[in-house]
Protein backbone atom coordinates (compact mmCIF):
# COMPACT_ATOMS: atom_id res chain seq x y z
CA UNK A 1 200.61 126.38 -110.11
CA UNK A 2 204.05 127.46 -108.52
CA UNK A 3 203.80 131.19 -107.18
CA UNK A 4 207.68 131.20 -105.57
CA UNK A 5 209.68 127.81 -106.00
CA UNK A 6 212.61 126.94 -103.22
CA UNK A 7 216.03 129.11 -104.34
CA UNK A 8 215.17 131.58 -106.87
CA UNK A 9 215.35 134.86 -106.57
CA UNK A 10 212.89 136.81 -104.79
CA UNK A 11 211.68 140.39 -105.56
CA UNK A 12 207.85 140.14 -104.67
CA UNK A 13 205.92 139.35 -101.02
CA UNK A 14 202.64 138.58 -101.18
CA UNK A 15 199.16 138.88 -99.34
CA UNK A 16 196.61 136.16 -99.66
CA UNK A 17 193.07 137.98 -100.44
CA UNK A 18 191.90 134.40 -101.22
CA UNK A 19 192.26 131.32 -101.83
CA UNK A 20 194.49 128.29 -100.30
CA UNK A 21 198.32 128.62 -100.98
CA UNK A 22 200.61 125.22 -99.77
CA UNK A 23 204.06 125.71 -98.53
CA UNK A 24 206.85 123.11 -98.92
CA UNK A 25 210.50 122.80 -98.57
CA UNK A 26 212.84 119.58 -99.33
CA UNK A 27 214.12 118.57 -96.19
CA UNK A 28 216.50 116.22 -96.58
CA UNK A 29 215.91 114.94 -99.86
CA UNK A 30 212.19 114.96 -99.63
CA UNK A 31 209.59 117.92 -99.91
CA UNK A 32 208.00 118.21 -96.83
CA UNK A 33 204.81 120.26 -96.17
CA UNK A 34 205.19 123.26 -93.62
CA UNK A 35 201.83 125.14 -94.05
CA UNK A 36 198.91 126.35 -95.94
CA UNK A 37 198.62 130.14 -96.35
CA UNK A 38 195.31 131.67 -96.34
CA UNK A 39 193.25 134.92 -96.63
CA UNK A 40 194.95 137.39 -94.48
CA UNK A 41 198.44 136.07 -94.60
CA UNK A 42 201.72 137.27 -96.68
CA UNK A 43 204.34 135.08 -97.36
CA UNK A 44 208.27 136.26 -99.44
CA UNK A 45 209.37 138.44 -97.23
CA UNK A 46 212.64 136.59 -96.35
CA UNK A 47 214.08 137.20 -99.71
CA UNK A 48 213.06 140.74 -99.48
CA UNK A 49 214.44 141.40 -96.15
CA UNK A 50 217.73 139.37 -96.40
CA UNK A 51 217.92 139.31 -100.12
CA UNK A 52 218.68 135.65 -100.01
CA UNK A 53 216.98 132.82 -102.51
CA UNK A 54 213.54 131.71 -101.67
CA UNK A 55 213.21 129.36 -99.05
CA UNK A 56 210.15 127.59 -99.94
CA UNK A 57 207.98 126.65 -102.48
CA UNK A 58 204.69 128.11 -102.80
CA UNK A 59 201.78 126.36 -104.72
CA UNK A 60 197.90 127.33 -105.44
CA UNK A 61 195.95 124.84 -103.60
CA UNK A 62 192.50 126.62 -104.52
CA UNK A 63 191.90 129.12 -107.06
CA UNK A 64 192.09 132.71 -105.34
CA UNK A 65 193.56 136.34 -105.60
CA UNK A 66 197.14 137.34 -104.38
CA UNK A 67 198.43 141.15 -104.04
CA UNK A 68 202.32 141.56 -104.89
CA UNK A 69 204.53 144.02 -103.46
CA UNK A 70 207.54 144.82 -104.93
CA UNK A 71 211.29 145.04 -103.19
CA UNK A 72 211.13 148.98 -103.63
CA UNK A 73 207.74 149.47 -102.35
CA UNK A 74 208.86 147.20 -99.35
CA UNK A 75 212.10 148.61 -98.38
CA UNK A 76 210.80 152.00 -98.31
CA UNK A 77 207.63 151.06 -95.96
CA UNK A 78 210.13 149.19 -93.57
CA UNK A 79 212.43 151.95 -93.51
């Protein structure tokens, strides 16, 4: 299952509480792996801070539990 996909609009980071999360982008032409989130580790907060498309794709690798945070939430703990 896709959690963010590569140039939509992002209004949520996350934190891994479990689970396995892959991380692609298409590199010229061709989706290319870059990582595999897991427990401990937040991932969307590019289109948060510079309110720019997604720059990845994010898919479920194993089943496990994400937290969201919303834009709001976020701006006002950075700030």
């Amino acid at each position: 299952e896709d959690i963010i996909k590569e140039g939509d609009k992002g209004d949520v980071l996350y934190v891994v509480a479990s689970g396995e999360y892959d991380c692609t982008k298409v590199i010229g032409g061709k989706e290319t792996y870059l990582k595999t989130y897991k427990s401990g580790e937040s991932f969307g907060e590019l289109a948060l801070m510079y309110n720019a498309p997604r720059a990845a794709t994010i898919k479920c690798k194993t089943a496990g539990r994400l937290y969201a945070l919303d834009r709001s939430t976020f701006t006002n703990i950075i700030q």
